[in-house]
C-alpha atoms as a PDB file:
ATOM      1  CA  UNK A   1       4.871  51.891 -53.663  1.00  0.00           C
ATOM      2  CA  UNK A   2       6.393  51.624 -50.204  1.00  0.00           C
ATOM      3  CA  UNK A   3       6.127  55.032 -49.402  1.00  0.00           C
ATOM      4  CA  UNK A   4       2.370  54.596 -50.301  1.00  0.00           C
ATOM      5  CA  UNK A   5       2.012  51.775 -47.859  1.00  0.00           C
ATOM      6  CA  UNK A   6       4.286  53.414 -45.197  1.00  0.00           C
ATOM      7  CA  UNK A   7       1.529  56.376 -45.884  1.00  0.00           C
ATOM      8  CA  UNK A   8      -1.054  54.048 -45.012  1.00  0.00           C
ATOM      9  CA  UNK A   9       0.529  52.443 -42.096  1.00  0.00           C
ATOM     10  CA  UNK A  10       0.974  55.591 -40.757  1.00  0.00           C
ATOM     11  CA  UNK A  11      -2.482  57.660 -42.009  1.00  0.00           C
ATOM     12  CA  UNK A  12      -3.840  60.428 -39.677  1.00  0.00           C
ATOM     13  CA  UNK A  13      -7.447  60.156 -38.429  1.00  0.00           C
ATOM     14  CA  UNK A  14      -7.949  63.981 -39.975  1.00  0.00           C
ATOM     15  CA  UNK A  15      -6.670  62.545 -43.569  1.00  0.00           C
ATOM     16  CA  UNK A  16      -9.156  59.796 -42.786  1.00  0.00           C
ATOM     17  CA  UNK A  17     -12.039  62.204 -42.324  1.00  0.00           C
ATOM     18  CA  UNK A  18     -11.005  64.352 -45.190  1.00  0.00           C
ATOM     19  CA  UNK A  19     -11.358  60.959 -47.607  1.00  0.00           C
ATOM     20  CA  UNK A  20     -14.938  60.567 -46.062  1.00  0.00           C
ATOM     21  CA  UNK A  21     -15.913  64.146 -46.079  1.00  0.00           C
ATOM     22  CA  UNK A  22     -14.409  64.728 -49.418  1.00  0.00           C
ATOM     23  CA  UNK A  23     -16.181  61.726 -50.982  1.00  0.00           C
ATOM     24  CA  UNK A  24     -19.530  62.670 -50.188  1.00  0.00           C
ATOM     25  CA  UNK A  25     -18.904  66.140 -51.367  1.00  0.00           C
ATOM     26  CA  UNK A  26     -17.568  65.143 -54.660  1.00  0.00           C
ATOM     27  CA  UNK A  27     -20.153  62.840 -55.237  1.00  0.00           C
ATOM     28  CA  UNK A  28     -22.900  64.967 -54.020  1.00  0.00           C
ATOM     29  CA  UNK A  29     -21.878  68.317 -56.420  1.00  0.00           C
ATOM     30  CA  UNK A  30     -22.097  65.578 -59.277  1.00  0.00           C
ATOM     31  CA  UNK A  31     -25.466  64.494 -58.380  1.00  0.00           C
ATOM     32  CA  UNK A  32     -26.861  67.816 -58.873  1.00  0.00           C
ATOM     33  CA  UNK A  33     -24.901  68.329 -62.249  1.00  0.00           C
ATOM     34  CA  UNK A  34     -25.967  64.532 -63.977  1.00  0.00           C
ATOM     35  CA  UNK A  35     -28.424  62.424 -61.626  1.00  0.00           C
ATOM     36  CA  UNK A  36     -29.669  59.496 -62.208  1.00  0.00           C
ATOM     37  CA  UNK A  37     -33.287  60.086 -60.804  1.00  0.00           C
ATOM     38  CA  UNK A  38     -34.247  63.360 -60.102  1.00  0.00           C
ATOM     39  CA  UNK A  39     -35.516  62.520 -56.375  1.00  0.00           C
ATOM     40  CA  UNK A  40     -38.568  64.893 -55.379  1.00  0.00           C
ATOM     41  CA  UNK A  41     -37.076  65.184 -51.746  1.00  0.00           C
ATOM     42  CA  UNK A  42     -34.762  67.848 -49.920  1.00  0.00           C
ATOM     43  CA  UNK A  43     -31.585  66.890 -50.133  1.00  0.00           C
ATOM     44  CA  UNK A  44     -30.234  67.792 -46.568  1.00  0.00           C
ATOM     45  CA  UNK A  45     -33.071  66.565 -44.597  1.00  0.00           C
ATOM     46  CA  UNK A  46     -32.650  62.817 -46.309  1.00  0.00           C
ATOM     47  CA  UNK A  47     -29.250  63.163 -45.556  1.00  0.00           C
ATOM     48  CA  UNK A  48     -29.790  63.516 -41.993  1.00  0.00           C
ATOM     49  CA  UNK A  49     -30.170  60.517 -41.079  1.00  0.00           C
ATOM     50  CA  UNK A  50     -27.866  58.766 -43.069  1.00  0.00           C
ATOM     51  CA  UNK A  51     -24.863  61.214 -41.543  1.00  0.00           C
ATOM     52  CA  UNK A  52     -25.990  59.960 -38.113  1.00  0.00           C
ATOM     53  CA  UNK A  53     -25.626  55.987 -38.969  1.00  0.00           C
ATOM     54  CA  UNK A  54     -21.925  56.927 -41.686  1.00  0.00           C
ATOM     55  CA  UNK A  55     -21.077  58.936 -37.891  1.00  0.00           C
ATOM     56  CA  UNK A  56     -21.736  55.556 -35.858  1.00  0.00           C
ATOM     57  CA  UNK A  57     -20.196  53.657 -38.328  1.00  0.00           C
ATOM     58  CA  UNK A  58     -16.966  56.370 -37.751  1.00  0.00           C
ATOM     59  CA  UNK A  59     -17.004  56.037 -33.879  1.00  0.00           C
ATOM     60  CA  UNK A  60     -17.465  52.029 -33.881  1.00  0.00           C
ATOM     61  CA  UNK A  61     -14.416  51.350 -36.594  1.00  0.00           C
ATOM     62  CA  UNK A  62     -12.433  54.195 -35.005  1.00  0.00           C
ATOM     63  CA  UNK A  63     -12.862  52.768 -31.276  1.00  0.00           C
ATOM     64  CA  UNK A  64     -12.018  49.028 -32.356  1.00  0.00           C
ATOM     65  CA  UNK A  65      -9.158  49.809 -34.766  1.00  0.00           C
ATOM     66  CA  UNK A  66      -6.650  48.763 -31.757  1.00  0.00           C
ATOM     67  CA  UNK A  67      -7.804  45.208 -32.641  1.00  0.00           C
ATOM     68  CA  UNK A  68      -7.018  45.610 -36.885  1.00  0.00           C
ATOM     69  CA  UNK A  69      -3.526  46.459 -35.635  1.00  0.00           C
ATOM     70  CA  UNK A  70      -2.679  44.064 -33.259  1.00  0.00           C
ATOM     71  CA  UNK A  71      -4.398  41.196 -35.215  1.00  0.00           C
ATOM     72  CA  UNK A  72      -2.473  42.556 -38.885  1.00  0.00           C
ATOM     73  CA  UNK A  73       1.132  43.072 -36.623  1.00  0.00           C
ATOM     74  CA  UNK A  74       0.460  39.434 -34.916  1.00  0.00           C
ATOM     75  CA  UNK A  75       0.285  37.628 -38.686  1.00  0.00           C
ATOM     76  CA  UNK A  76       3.582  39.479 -39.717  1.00  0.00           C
ATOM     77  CA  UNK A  77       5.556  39.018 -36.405  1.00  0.00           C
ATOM     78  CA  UNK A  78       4.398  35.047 -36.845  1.00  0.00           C
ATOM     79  CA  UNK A  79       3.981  34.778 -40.753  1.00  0.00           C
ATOM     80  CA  UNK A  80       0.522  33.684 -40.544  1.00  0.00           C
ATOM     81  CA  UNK A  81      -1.948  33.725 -43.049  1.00  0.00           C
ATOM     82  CA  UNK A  82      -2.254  33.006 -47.157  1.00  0.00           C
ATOM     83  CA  UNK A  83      -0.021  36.500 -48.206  1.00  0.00           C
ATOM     84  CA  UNK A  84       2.682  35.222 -45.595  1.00  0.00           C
ATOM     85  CA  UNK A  85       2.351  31.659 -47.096  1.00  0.00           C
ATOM     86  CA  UNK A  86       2.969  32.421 -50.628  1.00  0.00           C
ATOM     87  CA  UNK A  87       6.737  32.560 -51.402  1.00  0.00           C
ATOM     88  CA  UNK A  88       8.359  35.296 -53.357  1.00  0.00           C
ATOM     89  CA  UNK A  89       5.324  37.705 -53.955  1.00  0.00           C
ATOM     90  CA  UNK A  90       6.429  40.912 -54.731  1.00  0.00           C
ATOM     91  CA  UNK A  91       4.774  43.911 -52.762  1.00  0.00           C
ATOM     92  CA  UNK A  92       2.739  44.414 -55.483  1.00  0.00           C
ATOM     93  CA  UNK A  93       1.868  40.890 -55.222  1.00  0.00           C
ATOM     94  CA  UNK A  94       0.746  41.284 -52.068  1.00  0.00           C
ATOM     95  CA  UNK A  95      -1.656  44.763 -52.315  1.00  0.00           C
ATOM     96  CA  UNK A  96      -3.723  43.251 -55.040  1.00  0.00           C
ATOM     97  CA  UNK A  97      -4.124  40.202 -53.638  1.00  0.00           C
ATOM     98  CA  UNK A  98      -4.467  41.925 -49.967  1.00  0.00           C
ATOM     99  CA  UNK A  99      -7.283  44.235 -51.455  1.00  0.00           C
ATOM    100  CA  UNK A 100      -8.651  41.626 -53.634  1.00  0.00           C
ATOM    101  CA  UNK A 101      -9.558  39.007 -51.093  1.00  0.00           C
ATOM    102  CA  UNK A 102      -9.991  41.956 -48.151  1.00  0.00           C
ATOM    103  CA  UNK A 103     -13.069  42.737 -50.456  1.00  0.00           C
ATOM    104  CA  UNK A 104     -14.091  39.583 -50.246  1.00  0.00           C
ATOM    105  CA  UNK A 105     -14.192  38.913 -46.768  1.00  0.00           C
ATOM    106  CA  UNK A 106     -14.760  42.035 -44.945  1.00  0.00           C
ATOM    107  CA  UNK A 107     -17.112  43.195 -48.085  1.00  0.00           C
ATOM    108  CA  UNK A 108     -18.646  40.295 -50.180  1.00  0.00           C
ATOM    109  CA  UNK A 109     -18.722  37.657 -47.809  1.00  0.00           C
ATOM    110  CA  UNK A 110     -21.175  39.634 -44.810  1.00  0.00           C
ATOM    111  CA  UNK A 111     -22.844  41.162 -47.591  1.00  0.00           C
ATOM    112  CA  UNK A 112     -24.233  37.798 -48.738  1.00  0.00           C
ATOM    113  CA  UNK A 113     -24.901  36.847 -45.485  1.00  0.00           C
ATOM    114  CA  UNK A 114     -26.457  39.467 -43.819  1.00  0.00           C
ATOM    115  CA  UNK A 115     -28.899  38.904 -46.770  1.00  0.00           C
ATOM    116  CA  UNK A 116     -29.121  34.917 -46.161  1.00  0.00           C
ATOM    117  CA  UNK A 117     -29.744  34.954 -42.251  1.00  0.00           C
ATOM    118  CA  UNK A 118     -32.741  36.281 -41.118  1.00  0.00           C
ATOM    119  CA  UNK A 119     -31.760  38.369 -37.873  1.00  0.00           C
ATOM    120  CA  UNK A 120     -29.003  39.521 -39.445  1.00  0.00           C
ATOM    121  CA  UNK A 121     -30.838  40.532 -42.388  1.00  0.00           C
ATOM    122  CA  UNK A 122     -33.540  42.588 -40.061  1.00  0.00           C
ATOM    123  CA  UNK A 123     -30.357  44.691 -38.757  1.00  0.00           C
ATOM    124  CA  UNK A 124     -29.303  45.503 -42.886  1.00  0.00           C
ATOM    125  CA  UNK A 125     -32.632  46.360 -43.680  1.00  0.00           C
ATOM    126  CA  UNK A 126     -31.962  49.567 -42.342  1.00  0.00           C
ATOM    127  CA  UNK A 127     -29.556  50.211 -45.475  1.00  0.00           C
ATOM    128  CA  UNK A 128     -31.946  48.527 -47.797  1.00  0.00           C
ATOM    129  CA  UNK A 129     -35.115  51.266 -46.531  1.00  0.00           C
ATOM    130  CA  UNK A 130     -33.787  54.214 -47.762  1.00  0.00           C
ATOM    131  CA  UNK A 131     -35.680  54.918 -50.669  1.00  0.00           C
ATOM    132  CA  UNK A 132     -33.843  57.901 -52.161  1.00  0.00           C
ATOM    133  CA  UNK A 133     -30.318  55.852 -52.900  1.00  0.00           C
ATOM    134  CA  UNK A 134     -27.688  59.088 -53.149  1.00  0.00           C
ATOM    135  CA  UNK A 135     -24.157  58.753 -51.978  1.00  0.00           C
ATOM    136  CA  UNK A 136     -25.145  59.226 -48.329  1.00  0.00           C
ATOM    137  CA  UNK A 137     -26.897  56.153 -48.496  1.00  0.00           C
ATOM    138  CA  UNK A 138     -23.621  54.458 -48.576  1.00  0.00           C
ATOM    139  CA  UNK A 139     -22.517  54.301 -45.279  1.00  0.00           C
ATOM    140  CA  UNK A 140     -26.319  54.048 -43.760  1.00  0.00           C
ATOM    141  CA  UNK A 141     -25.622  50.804 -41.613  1.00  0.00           C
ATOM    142  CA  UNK A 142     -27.227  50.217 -38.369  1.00  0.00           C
ATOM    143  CA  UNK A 143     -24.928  50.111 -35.618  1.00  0.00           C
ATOM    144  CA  UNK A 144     -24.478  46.185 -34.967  1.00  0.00           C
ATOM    145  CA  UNK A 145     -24.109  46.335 -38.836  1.00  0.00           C
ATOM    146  CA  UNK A 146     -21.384  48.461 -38.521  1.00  0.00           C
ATOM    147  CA  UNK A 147     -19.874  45.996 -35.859  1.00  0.00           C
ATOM    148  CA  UNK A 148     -20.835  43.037 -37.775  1.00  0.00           C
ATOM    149  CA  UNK A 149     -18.867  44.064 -40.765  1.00  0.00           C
ATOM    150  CA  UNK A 150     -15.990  45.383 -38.795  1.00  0.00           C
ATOM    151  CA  UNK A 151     -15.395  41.067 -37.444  1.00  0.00           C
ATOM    152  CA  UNK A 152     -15.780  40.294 -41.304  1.00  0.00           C
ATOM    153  CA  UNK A 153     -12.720  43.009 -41.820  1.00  0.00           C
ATOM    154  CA  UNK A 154     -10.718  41.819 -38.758  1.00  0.00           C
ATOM    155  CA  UNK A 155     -11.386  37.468 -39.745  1.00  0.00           C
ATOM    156  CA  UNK A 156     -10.427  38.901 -43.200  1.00  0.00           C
ATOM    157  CA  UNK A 157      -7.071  40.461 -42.075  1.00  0.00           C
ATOM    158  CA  UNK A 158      -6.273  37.050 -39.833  1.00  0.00           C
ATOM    159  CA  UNK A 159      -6.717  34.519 -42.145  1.00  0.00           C
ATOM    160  CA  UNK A 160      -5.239  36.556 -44.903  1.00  0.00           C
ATOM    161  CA  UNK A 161      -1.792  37.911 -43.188  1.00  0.00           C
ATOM    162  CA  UNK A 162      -2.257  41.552 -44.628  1.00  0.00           C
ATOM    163  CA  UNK A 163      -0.248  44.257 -43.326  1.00  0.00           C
ATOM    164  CA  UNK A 164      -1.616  46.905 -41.545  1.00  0.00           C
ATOM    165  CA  UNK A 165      -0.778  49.336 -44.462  1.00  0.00           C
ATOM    166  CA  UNK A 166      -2.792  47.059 -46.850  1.00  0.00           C
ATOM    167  CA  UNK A 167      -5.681  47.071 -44.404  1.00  0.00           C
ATOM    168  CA  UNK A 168      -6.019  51.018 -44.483  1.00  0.00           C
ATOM    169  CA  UNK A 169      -5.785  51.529 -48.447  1.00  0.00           C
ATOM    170  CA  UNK A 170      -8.650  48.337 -48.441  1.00  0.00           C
ATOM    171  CA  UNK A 171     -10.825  50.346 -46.238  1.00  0.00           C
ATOM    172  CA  UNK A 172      -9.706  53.898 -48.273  1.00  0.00           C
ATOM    173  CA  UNK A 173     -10.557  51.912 -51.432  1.00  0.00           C
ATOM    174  CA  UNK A 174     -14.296  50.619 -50.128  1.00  0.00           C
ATOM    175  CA  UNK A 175     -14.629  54.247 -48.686  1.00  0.00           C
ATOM    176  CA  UNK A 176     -14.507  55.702 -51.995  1.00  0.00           C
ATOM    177  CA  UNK A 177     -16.341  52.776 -53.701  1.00  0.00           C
ATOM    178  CA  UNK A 178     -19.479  52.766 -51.909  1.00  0.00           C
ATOM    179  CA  UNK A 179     -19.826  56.776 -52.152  1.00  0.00           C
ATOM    180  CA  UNK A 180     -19.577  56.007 -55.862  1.00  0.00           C
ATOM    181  CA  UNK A 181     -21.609  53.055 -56.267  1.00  0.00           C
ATOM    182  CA  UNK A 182     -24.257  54.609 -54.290  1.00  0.00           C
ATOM    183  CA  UNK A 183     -24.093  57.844 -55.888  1.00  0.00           C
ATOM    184  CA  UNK A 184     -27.524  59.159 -57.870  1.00  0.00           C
ATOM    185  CA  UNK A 185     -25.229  59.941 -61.003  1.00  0.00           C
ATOM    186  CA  UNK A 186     -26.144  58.795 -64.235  1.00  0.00           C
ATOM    187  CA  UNK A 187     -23.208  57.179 -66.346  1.00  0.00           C
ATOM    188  CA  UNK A 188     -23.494  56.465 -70.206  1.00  0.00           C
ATOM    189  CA  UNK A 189     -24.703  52.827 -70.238  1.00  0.00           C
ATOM    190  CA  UNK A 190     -21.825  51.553 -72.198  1.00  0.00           C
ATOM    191  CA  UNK A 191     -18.976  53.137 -69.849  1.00  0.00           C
ATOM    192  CA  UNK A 192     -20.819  51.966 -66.808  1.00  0.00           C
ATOM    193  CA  UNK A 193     -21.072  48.595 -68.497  1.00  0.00           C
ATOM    194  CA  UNK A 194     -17.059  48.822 -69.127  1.00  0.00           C
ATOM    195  CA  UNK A 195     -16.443  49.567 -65.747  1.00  0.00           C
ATOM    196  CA  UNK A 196     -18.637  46.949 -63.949  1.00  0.00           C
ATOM    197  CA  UNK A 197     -16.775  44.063 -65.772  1.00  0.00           C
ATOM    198  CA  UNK A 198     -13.943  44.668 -62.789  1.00  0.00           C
ATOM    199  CA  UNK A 199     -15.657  47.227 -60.437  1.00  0.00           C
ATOM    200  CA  UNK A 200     -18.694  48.138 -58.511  1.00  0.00           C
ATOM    201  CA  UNK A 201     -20.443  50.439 -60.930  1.00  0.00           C
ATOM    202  CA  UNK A 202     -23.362  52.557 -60.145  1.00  0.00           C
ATOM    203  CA  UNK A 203     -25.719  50.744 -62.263  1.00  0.00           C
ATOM    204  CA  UNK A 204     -24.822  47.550 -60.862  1.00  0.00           C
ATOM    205  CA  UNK A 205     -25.008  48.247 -56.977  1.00  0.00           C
ATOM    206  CA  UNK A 206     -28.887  50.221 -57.539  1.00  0.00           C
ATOM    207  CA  UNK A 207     -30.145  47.107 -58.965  1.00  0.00           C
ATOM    208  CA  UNK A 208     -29.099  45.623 -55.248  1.00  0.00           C
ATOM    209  CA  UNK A 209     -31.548  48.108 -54.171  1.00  0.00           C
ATOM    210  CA  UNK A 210     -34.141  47.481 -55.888  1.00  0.00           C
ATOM    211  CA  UNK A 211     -37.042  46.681 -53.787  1.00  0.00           C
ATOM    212  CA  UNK A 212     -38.341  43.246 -54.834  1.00  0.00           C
ATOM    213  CA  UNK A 213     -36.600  39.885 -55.224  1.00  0.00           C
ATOM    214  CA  UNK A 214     -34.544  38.279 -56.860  1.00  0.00           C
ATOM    215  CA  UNK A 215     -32.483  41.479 -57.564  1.00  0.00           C
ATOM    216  CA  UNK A 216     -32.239  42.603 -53.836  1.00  0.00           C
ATOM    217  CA  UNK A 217     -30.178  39.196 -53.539  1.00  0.00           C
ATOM    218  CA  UNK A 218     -27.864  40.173 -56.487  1.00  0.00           C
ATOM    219  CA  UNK A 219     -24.387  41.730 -56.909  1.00  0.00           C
ATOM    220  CA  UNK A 220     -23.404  41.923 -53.534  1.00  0.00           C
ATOM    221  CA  UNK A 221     -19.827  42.965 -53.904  1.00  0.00           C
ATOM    222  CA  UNK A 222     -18.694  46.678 -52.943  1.00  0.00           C
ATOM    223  CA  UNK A 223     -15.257  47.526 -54.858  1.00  0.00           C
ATOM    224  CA  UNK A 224     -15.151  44.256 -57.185  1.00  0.00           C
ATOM    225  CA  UNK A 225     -17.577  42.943 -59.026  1.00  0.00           C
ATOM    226  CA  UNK A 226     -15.633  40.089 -60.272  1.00  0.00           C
ATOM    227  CA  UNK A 227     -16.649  38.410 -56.652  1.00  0.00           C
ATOM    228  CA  UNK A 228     -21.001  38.323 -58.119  1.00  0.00           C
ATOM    229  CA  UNK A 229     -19.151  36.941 -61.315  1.00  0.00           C
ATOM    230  CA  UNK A 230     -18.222  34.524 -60.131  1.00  0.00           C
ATOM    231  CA  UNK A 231     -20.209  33.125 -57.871  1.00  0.00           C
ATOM    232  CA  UNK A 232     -23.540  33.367 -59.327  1.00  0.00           C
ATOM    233  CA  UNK A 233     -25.101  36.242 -58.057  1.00  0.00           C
ATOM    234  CA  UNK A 234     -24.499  39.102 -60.610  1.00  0.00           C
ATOM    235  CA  UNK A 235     -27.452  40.169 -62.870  1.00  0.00           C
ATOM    236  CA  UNK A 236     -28.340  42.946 -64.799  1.00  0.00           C
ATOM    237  CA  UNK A 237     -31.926  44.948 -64.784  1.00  0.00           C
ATOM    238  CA  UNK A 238     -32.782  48.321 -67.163  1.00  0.00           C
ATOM    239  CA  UNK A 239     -31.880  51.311 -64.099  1.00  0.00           C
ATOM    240  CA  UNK A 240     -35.086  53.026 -65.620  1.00  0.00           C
ATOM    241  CA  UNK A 241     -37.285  50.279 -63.962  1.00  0.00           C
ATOM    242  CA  UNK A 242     -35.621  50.394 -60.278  1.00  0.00           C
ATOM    243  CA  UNK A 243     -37.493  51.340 -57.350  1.00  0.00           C
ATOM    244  CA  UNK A 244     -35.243  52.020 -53.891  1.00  0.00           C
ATOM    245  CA  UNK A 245     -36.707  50.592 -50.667  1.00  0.00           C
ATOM    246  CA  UNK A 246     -38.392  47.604 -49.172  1.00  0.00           C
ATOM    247  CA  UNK A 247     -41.737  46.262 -50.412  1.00  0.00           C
ATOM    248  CA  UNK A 248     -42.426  45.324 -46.469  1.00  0.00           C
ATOM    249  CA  UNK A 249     -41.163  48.825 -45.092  1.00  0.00           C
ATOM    250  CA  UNK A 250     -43.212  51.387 -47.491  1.00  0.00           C
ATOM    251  CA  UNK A 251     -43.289  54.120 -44.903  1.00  0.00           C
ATOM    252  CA  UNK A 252     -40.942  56.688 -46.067  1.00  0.00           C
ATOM    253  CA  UNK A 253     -41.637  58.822 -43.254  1.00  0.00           C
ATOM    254  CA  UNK A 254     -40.607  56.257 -40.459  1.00  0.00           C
ATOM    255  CA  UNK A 255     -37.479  55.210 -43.041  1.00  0.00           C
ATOM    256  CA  UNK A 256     -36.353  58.704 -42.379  1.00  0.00           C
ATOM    257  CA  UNK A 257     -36.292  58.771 -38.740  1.00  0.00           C
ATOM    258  CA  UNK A 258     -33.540  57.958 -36.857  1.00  0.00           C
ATOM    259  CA  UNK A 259     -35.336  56.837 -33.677  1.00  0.00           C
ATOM    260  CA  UNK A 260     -37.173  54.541 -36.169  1.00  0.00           C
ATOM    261  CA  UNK A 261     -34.839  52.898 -38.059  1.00  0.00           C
ATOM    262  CA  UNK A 262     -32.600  52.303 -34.814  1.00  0.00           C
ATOM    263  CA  UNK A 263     -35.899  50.252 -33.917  1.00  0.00           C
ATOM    264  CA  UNK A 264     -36.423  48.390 -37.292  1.00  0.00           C
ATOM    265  CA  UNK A 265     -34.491  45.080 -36.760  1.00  0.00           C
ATOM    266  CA  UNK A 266     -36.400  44.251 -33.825  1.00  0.00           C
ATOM    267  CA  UNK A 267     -39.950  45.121 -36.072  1.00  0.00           C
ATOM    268  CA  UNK A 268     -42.234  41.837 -37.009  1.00  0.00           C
ATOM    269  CA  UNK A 269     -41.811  40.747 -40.247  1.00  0.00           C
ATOM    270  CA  UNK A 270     -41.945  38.017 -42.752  1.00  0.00           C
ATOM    271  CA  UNK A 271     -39.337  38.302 -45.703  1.00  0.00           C
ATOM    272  CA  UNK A 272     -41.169  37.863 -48.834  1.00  0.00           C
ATOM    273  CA  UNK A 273     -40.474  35.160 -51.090  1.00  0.00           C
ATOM    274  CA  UNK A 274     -39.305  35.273 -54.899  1.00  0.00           C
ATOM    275  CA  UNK A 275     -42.301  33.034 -55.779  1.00  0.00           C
ATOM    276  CA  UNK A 276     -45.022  35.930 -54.989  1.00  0.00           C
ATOM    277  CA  UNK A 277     -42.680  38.269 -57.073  1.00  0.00           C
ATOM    278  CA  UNK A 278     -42.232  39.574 -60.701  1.00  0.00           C
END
């Protein structure tokens, strides 16, 4: 286990893009072999634009990763935060509880918000438009989403004392999770059902995409789902019934383009409310 978090600590940028590159690839060649929808779009041209917002997202965590290390190394060197706080935990102690509450506040936490406050909600909308949901939907994030979520991740890593090592199997972890949890692959019902009960399961993340309310304000969570458990926000909905996208933004041909969707948080618009809705 140490040499796994000395890994970590020490991980090089090209393993990092092999985890990312690999993922989609993976998850893309199973797509074809059991989807989930069969999506009457070209696969490459979707993915287009989606590669440009998972590249932004690269370049923005990549060029403020100084300031995960420096924060994680200042909480050792000073024994700040809950994992330094808690005496005798083991190091397995402290990855499951580093990667348990790391989901929580640098996944869960401006998940739920982004969905709560209205501006910040406009600026994840351009996530929620894409309405073909295949694994290169997962890291479709606006740009001050991406830096939005990256200040969840660094609060998360100050108030929780995690090691630096901790911090880069987290974000390996929620790599992998969202490329499977956004993935068009169909599951057997019962095994996906299994799996959700701890994880993110495909089933349970598209009905987050689903484009009406109350369901687009359900099971927030990316690599645990125990998170929507247990704070009231998991549900369940039949996958046949889901339709990707925003009631408000319909146009799929504007969703698609990336000069649009860089535009869309600063668009009029009036969130519907659950009262109008099935």
């Amino acid at each position: 286990m140490y040499e796994l978090i000395n890994y970590f600590e020490n991980i090089p940028t090209i393993h990092r893009s092999i985890l990312i590159v690999g993922g989609i690839t993976i998850f893309w060649f199973l797509e074809g072999l059991f989807p989930l929808v069969r999506f009457n779009y070209k696969k490459w041209q979707h993915a287009i634009p989606n590669f440009f917002f998972t590249l932004t997202t690269i370049v923005i965590n990549l060029s403020m990763a100084f300031l995960l290390l420096n924060t994680s190394d200042w909480t050792i060197h000073n024994n700040f935060g809950l994992l330094q706080w808690i005496p005798g935990l083991t190091l397995w102690g402290e990855i499951i509880l580093g990667v348990l509450l790391l989901d929580f506040v640098g996944a869960y936490l401006p998940h739920y918000t982004e969905h709560r406050i209205k501006p910040l909600w406009m600026i994840h909308l351009v996530h929620h438009s894409d309405p073909n949901v295949d694994t290169t939907t997962a890291n479709r994030h606006h740009p001050l989403e991406s830096v939005i979520r990256f200040l969840f991740t660094l609060l998360g890593v100050f108030i929780i004392g995690t090691s630096i090592g901790i911090v880069m199997l987290y974000q390996a972890l929620s790599l992998v999770s969202t490329q499977f949890n956004h993935a068009n692959i169909r599951l057997p019902k019962k095994l996906d059902q299994w799996i959700s009960y701890i994880f993110v399961s495909p089933d349970m993340h598209k009905i987050h995409h689903h484009y009406r309310l109350p369901y687009t304000d359900t099971n927030f969570g990316n690599i645990f789902s125990i998170w929507d458990r247990m704070l009231g926000t998991f549900s369940n909905y039949e996958r046949e019934k889901i339709i990707y996208g925003v009631d408000v933004f319909p146009d799929e041909k504007k969703n698609s383009q990336i000069k649009s969707l860089l535009k869309q948080p600063f668009e009029k618009y009036k969130r519907p409310t659950m009262e109008k809705l099935d």
